[in-house]
N, C-alpha and C. Protein backbone atom coordinates (compact mmCIF):
# COMPACT_ATOMS: atom_id res chain seq x y z
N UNK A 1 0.82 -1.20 0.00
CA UNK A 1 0.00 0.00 0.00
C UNK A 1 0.86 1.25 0.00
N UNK A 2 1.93 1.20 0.35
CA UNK A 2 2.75 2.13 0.57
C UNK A 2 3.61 2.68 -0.63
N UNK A 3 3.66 1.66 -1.16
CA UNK A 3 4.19 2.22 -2.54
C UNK A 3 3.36 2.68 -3.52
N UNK A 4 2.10 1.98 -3.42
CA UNK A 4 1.21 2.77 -4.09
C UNK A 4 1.14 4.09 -4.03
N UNK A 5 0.80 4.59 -2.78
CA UNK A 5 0.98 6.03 -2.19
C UNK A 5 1.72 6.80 -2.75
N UNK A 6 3.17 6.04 -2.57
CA UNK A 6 4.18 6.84 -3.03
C UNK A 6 4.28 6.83 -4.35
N UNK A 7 3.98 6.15 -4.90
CA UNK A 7 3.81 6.37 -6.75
C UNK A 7 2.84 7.37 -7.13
N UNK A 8 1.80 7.17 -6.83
CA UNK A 8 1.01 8.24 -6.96
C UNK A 8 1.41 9.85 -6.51
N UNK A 9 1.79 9.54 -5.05
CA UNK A 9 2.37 11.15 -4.72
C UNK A 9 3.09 11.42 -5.80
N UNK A 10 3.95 10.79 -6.09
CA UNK A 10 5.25 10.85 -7.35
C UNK A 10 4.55 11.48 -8.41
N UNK A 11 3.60 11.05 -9.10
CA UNK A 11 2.87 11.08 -10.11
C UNK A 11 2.40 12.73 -10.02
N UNK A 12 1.62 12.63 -9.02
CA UNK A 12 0.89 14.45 -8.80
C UNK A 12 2.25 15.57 -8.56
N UNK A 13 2.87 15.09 -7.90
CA UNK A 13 4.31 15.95 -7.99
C UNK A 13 4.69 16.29 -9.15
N UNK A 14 4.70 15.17 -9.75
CA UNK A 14 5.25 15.51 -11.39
C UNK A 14 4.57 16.43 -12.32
N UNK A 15 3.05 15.75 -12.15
CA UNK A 15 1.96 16.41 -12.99
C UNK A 15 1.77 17.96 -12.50
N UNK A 16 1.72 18.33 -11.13
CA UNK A 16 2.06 20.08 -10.75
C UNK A 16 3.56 20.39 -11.20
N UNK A 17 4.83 19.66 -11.22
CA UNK A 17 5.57 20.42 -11.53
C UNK A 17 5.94 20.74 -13.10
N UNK A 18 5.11 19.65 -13.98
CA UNK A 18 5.02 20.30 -15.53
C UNK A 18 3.67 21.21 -15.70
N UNK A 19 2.46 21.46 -14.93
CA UNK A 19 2.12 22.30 -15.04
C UNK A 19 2.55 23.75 -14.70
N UNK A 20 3.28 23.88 -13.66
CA UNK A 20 4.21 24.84 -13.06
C UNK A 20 5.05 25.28 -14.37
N UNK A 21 5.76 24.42 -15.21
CA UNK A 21 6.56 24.66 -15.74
C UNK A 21 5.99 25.40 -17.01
N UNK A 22 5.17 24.67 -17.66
CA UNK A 22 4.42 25.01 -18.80
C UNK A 22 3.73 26.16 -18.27
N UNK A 23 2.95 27.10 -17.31
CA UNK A 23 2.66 28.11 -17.25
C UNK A 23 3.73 29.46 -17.41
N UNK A 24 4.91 28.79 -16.59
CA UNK A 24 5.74 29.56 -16.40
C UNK A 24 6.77 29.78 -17.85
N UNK A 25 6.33 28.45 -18.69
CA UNK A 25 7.14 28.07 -19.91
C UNK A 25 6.19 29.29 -21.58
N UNK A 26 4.56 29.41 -20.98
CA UNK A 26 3.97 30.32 -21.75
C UNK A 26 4.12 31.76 -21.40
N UNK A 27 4.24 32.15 -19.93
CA UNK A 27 4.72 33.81 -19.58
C UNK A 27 2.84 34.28 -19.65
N UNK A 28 3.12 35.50 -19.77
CA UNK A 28 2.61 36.37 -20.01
C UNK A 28 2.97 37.11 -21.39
N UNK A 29 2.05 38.01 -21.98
CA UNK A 29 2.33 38.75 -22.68
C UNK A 29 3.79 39.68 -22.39
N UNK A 30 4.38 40.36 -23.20
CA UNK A 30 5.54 41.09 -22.95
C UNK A 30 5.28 42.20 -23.02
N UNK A 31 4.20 43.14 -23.03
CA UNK A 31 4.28 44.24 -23.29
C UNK A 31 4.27 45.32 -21.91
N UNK A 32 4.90 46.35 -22.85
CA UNK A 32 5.32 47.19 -21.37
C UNK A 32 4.26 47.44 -19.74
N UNK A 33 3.23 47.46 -20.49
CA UNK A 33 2.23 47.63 -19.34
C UNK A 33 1.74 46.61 -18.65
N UNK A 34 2.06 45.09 -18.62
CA UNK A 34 2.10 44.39 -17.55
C UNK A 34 1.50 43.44 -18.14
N UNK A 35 0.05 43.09 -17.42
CA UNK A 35 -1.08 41.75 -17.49
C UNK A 35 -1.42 42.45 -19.23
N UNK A 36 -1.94 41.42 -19.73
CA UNK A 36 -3.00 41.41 -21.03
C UNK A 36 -4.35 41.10 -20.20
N UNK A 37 -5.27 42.39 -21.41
CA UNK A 37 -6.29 42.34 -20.51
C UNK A 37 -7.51 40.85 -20.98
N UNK A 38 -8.53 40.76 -20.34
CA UNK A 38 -8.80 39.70 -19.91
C UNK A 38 -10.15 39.66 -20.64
N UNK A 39 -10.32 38.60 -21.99
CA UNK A 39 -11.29 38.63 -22.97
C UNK A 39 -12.21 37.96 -22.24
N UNK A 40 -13.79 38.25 -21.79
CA UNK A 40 -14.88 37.57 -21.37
C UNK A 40 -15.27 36.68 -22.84
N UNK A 41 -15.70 35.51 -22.48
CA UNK A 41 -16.08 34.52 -23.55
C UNK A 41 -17.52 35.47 -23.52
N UNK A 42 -18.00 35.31 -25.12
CA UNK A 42 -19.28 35.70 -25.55
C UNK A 42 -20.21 35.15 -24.62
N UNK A 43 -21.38 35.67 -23.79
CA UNK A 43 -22.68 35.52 -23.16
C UNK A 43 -23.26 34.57 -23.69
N UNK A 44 -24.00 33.63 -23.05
CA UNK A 44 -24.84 33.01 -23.92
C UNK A 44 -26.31 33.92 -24.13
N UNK A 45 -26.82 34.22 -23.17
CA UNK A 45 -27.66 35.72 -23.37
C UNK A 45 -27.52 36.76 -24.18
N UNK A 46 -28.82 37.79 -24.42
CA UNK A 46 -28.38 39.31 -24.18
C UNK A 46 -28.40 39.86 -22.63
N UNK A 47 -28.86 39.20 -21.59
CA UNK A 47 -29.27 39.67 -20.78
C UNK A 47 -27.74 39.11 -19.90
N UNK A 48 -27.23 38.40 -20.20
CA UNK A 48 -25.99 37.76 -19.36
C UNK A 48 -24.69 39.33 -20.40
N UNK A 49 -24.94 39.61 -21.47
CA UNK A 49 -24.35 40.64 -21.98
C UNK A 49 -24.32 41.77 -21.45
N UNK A 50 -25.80 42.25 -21.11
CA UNK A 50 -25.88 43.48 -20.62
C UNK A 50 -25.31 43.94 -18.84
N UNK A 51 -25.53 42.41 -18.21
CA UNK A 51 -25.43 42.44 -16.78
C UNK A 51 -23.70 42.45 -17.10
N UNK A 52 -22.82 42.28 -18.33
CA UNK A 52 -21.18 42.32 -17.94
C UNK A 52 -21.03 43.84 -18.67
N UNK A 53 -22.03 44.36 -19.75
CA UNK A 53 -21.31 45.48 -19.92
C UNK A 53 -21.88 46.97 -19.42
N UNK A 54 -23.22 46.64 -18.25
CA UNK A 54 -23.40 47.85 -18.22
C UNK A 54 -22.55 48.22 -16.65
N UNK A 55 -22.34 47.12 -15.99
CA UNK A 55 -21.50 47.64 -15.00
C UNK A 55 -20.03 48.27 -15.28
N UNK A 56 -19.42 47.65 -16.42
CA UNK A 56 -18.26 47.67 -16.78
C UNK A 56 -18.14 49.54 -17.05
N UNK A 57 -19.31 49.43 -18.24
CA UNK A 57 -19.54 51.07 -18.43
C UNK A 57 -19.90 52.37 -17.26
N UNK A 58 -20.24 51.51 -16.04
CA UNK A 58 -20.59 52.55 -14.87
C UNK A 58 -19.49 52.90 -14.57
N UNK A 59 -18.78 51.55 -14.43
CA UNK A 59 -17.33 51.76 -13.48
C UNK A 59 -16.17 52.94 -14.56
N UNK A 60 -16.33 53.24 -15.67
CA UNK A 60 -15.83 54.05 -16.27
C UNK A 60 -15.98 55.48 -16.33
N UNK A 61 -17.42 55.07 -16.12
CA UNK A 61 -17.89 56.68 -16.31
C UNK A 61 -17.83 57.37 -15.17
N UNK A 62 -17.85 56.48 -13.53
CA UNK A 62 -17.11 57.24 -12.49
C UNK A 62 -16.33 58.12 -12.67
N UNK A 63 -15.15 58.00 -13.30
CA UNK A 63 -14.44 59.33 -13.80
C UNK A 63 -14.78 60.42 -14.11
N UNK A 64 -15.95 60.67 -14.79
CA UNK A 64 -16.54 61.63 -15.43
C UNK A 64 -16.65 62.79 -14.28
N UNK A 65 -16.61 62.66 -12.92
CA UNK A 65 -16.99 63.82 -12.24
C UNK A 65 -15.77 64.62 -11.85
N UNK A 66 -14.71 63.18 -11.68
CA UNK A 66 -13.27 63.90 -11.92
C UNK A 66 -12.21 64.81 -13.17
N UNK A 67 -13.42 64.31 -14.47
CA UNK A 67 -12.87 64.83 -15.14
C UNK A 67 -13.08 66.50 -15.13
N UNK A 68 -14.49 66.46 -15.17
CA UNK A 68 -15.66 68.01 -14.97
C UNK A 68 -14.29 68.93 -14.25
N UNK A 69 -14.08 68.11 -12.85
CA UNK A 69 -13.75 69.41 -11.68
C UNK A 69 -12.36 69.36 -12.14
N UNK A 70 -11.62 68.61 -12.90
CA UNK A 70 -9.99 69.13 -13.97
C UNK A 70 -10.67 70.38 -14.89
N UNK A 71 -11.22 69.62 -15.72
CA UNK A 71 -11.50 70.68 -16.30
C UNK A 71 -11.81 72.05 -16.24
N UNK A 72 -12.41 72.36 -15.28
CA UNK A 72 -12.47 73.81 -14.34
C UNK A 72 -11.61 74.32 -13.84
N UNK A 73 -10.76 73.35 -13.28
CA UNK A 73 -9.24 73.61 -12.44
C UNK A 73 -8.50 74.58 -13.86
N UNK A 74 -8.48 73.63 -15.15
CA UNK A 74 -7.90 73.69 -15.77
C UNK A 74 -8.35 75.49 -17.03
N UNK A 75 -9.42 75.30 -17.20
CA UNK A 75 -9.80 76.61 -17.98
C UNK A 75 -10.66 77.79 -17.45
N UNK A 76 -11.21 77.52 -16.05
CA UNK A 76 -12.18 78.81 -15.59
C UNK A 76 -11.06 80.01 -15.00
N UNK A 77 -10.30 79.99 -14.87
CA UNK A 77 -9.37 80.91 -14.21
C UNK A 77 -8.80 81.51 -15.16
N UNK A 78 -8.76 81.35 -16.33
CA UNK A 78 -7.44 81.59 -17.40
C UNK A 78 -6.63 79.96 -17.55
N UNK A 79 -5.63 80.38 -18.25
CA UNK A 79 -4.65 79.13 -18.71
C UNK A 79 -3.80 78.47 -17.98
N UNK A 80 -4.41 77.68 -17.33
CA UNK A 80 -2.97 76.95 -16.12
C UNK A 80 -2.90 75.74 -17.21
N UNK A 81 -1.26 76.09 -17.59
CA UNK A 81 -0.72 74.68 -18.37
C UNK A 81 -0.61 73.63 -17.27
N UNK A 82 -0.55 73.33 -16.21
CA UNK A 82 -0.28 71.93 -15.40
C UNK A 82 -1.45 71.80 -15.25
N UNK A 83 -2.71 72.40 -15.23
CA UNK A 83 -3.78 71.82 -15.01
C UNK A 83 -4.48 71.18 -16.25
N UNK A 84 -4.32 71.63 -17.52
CA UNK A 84 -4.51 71.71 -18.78
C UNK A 84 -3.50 70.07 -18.61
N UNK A 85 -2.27 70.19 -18.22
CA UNK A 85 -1.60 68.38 -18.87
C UNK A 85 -2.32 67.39 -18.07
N UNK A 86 -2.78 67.80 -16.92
CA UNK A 86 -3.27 66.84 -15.71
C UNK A 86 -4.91 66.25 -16.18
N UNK A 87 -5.84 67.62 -16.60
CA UNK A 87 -6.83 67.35 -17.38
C UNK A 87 -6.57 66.33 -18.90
N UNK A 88 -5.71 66.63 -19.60
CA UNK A 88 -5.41 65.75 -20.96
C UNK A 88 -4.99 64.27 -20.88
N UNK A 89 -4.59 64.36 -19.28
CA UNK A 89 -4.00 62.80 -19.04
C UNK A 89 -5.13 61.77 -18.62
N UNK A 90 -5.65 62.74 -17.74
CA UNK A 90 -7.42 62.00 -17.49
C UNK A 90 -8.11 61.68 -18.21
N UNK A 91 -8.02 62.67 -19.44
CA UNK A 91 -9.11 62.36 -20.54
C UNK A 91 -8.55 60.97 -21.12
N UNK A 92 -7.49 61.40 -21.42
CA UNK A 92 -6.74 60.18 -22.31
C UNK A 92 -7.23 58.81 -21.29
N UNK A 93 -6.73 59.15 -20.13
CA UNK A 93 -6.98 57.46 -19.23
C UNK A 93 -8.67 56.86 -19.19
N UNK A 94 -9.85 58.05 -18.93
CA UNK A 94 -10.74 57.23 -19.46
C UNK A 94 -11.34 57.26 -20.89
N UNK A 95 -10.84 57.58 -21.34
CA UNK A 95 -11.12 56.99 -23.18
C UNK A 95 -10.49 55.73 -23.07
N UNK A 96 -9.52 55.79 -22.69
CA UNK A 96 -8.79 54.48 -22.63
C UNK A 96 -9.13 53.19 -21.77
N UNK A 97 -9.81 53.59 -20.49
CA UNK A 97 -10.69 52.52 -20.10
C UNK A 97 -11.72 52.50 -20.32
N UNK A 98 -12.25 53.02 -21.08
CA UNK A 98 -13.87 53.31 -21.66
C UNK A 98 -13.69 51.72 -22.93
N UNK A 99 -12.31 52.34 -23.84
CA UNK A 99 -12.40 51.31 -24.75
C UNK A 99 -11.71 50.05 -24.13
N UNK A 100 -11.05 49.87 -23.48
CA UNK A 100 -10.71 48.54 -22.94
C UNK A 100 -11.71 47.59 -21.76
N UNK A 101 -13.06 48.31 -21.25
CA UNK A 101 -14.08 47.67 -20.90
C UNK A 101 -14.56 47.41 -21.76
N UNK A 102 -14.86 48.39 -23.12
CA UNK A 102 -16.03 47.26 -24.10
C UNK A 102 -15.05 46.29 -25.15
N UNK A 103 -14.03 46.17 -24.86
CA UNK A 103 -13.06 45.26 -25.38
C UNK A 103 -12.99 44.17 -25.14
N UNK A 104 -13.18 44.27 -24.00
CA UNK A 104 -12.77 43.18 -22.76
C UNK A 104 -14.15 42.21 -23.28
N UNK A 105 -15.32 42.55 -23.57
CA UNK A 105 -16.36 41.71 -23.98
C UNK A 105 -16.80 41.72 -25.34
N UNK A 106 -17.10 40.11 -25.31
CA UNK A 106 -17.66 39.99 -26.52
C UNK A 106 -18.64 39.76 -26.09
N UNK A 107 -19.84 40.47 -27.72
CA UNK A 107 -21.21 40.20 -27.20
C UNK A 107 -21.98 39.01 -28.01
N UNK A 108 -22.37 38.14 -27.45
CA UNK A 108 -23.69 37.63 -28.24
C UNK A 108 -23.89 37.50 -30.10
N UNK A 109 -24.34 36.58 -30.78
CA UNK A 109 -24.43 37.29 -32.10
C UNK A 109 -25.51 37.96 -32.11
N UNK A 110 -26.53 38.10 -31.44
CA UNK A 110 -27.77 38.84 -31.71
C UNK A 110 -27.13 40.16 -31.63
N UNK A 111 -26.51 40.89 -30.85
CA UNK A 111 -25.59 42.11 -30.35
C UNK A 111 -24.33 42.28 -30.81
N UNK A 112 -24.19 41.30 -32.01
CA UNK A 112 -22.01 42.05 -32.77
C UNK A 112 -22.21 43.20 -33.14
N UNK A 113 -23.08 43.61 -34.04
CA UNK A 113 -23.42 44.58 -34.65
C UNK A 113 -22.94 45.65 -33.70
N UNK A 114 -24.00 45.95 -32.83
CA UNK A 114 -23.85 47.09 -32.02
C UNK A 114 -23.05 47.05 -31.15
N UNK A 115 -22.25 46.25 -30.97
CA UNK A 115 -21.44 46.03 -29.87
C UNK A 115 -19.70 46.46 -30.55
N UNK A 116 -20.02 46.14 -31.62
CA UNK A 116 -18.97 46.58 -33.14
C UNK A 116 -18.99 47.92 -33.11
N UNK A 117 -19.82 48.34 -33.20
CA UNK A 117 -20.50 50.00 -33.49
C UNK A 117 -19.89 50.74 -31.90
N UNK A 118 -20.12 49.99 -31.16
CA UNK A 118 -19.59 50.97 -29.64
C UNK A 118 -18.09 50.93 -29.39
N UNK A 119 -17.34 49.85 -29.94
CA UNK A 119 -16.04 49.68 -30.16
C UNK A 119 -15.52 50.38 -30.65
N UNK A 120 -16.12 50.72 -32.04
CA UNK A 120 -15.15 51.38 -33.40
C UNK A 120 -15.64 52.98 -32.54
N UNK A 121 -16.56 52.84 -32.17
CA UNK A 121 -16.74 54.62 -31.33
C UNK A 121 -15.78 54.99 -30.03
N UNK A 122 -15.89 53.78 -29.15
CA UNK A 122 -14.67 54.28 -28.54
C UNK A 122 -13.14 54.44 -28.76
N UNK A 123 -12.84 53.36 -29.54
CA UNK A 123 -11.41 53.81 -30.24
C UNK A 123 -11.06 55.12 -31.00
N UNK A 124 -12.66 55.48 -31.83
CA UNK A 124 -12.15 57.29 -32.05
C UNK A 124 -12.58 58.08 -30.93
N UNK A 125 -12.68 58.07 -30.27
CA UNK A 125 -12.81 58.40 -28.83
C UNK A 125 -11.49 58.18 -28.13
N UNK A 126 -10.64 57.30 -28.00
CA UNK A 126 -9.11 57.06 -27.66
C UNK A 126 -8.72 57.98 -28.49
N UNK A 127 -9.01 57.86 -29.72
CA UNK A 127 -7.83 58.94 -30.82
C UNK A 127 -8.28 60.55 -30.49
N UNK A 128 -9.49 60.49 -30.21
CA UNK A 128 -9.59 61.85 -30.06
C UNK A 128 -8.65 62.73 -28.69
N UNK A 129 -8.92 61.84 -27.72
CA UNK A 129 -8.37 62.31 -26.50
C UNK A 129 -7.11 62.33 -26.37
N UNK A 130 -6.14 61.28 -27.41
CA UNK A 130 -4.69 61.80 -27.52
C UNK A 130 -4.48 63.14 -27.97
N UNK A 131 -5.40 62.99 -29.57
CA UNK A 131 -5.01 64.71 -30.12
C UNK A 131 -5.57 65.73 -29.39
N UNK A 132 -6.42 65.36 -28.33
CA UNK A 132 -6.87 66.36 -27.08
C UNK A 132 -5.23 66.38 -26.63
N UNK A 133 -4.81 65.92 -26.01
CA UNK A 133 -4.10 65.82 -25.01
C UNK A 133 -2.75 66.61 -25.38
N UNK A 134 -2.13 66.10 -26.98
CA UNK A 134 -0.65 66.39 -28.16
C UNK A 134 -1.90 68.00 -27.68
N UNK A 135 -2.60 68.43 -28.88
CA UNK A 135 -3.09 70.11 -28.61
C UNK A 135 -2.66 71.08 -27.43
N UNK A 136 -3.25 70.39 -26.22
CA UNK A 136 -3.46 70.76 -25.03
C UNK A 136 -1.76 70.97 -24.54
N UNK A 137 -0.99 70.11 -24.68
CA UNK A 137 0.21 70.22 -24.31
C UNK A 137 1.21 71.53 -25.37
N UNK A 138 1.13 71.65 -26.17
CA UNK A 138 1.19 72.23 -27.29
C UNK A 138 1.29 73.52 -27.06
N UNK A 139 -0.41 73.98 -27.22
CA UNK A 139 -0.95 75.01 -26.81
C UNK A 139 -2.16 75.47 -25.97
N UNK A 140 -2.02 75.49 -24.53
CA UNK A 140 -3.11 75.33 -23.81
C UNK A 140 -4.45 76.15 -24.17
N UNK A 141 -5.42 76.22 -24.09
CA UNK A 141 -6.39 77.68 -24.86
C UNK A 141 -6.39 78.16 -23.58
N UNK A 142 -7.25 79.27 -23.81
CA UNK A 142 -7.42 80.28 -22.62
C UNK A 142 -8.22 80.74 -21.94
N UNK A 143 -9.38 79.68 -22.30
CA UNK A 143 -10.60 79.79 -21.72
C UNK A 143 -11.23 78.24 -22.19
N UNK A 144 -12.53 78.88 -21.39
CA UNK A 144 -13.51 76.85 -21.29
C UNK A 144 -13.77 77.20 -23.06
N UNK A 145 -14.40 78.45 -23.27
CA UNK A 145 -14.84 78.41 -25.11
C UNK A 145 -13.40 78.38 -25.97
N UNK A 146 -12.52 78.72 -25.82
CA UNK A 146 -11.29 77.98 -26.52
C UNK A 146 -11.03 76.61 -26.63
N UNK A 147 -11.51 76.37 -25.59
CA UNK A 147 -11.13 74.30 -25.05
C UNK A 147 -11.90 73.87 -25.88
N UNK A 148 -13.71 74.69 -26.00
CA UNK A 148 -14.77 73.80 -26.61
C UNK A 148 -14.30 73.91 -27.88
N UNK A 149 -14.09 75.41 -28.81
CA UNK A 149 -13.52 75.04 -30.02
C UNK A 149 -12.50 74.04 -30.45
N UNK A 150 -11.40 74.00 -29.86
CA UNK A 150 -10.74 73.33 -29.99
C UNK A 150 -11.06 71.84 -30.35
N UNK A 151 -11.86 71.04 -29.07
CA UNK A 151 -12.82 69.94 -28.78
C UNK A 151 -13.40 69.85 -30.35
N UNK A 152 -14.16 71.05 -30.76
CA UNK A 152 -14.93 71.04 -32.22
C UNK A 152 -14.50 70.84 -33.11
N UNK A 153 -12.62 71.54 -33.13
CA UNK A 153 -11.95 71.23 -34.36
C UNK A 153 -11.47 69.65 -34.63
N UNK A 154 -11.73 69.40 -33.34
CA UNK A 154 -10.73 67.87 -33.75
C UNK A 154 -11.95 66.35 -33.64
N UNK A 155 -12.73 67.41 -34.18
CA UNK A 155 -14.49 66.87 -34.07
C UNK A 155 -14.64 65.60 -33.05
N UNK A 156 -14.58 66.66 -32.01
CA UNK A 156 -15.08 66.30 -30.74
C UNK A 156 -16.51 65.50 -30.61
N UNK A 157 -17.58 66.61 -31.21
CA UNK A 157 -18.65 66.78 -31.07
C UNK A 157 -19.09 65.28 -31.93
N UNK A 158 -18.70 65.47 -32.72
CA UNK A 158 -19.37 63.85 -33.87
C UNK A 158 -18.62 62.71 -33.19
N UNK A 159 -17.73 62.90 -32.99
CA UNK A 159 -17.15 61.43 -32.35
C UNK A 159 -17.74 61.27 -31.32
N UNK A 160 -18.33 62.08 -30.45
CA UNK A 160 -19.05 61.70 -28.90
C UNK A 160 -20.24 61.58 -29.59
N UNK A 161 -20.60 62.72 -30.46
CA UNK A 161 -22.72 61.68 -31.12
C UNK A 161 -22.46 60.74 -31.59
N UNK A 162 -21.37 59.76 -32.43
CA UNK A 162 -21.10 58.70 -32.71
C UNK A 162 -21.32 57.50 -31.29
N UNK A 163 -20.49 57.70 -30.51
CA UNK A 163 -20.57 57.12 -29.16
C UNK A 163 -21.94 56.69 -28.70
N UNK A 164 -22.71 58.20 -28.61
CA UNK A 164 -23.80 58.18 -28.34
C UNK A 164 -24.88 57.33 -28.94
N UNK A 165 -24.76 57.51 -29.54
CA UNK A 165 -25.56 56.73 -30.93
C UNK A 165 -25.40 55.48 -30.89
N UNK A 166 -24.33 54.82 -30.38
CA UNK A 166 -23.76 53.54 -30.52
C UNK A 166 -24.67 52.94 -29.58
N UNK A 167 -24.32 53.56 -28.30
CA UNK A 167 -24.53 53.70 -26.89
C UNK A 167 -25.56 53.25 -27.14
N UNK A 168 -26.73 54.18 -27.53
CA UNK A 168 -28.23 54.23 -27.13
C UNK A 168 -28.66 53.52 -28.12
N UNK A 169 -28.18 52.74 -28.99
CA UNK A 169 -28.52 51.49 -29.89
C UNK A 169 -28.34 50.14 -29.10
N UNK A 170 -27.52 50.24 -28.21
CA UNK A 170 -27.52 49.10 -27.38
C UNK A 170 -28.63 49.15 -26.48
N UNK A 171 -28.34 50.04 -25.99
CA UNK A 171 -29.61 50.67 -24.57
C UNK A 171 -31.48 50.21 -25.29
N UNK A 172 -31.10 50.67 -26.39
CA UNK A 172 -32.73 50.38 -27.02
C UNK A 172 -32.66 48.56 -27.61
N UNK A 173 -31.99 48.07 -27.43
CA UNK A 173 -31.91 46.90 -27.78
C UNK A 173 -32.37 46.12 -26.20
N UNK A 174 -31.46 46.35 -25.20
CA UNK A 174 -31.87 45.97 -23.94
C UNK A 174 -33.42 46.39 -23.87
N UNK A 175 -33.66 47.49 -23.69
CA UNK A 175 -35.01 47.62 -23.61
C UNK A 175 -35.89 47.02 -24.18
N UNK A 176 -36.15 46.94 -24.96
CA UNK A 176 -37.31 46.07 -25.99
C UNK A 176 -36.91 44.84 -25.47
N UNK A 177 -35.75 44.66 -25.28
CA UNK A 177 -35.84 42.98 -24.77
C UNK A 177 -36.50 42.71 -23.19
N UNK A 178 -37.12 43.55 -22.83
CA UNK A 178 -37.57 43.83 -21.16
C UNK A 178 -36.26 43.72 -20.12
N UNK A 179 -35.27 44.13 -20.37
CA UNK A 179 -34.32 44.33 -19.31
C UNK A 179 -33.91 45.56 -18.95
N UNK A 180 -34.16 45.60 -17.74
CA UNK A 180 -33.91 46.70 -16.94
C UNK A 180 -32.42 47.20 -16.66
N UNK A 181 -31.50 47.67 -17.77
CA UNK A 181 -30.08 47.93 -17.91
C UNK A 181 -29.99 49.18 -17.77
N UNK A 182 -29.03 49.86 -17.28
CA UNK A 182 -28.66 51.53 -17.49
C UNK A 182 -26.98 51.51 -18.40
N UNK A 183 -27.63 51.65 -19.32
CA UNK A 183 -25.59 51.85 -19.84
C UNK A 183 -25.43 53.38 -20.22
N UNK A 184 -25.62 54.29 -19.51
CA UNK A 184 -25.29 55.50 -18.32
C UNK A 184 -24.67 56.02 -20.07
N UNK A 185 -25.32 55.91 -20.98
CA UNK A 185 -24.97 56.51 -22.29
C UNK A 185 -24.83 58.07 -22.40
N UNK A 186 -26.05 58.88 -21.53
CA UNK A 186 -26.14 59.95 -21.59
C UNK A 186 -24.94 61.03 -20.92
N UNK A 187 -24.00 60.14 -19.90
CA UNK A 187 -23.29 60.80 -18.99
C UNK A 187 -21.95 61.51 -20.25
C-alpha cells in the first residue's frame, strides 16, 4: 500500500511540476504595461451581456466627475498649463478605459453589430483624447470656449454623437428585450 501512495504522490508531484513549468514556460504577454487584458467569452444571453457590460460602463464613467472638476481647475481661471496636462491625461486614461471595458467583452451574435458599433466609437474616442491631449500640451487655450472650439476642431462633437448613438442602440436593444439595464450613455 505504501508504494502505491508513493507512486502516486510521485505522479501528482510531477503532474504540478510540468504544469508549473508550462505556465511559467507560456509567460505572459511582454508588453510594457504588464497583465493582457482579460477577454470575457461571448454571453450566452443578451441579458448575461448586458449584466457584464453595463456595469463595466458605470465603473468608467465614475471618472466623469473627476474629469468636470480638472476641467475647471484647468480653464475657468485663465490658462494653467499643469492643469490643462493633468486634465489631458485624465481624458486620455478614461477613453482608454472606456475602450478597454467594451473590449474586454464579446457580445452575443444577436448584439455584434452594435457592440462593433460601440467599439469602433470608442477607439475614435481614444484617438480623439490623444489629439486632445498632443493640442493641449502644445498650446493650452485660454478659456472653457477655446477648449470647446478646440474639442470642435478635432471633431469632438461627432465622435461623442457617434458614441452616443452607438450607446443608445444598445440601450434600445436591452429595452425592448424587457431588461432593466442603465448603460449610463447619456453621462
Amino acid at each position: 500500500m505504501t508504494s502505491i501512495v508513493k507512486t502516486s504522490t510521485v505522479l501528482w508531484l510531477g503532474l504540478l511540476a510540468c504544469l508549473v513549468l508550462t505556465l511559467a514556460a507560456c509567460g505572459g504577454d511582454d508588453d510594457d504595461d504588464g497583465a493582457s487584458p482579460t477577454i470575457v467569452p461571448s454571453p450566452a444571453t443578451e441579458a448575461a451581456y448586458f449584466d457584464l457590460l453595463a456595469p463595466a460602463l458605470q465603473a468608467v464613467n465614475s471618472q466623469l466627475e473627476d474629469l468636470d472638476r480638472l476641467r475647471a481647475a484647468a480653464f475657468d481661471d485663465g490658462p494653467d498649463p499643469a492643469a490643462t496636462d493633468v486634465y489631458g491625461a485624465a481624458y486620455e486614461r478614461f477613453a482608454s478605459d472606456r475602450l478597454a471595458a467594451i473590449e474586454a467583452l464579446r457580445a452575443n451574435e444577436s448584439l455584434t453589430n452594435e457592440h462593433q458599433a460601440l467599439a469602433a466609437a470608442a477607439r475614435d474616442g481614444l484617438l480623439l483624447a490623444e489629439d486632445l491631449r498632443a493640442e493641449l500640451n502644445q498650446s493650452p487655450p485660454a478659456s472653457d470656449t477655446e477648449f470647446l472650439a478646440l474639442f470642435g476642431d478635432l471633431d469632438g462633437a461627432t465622435i461623442t454623437s457617434r458614441y452616443l448613438d452607438a450607446c443608445t442602440a444598445l440601450q434600445s436593444s436591452a429595452t425592448s428585450g424587457g431588461l432593466a439595464v442603465d448603460l449610463q450613455c447619456l453621462l
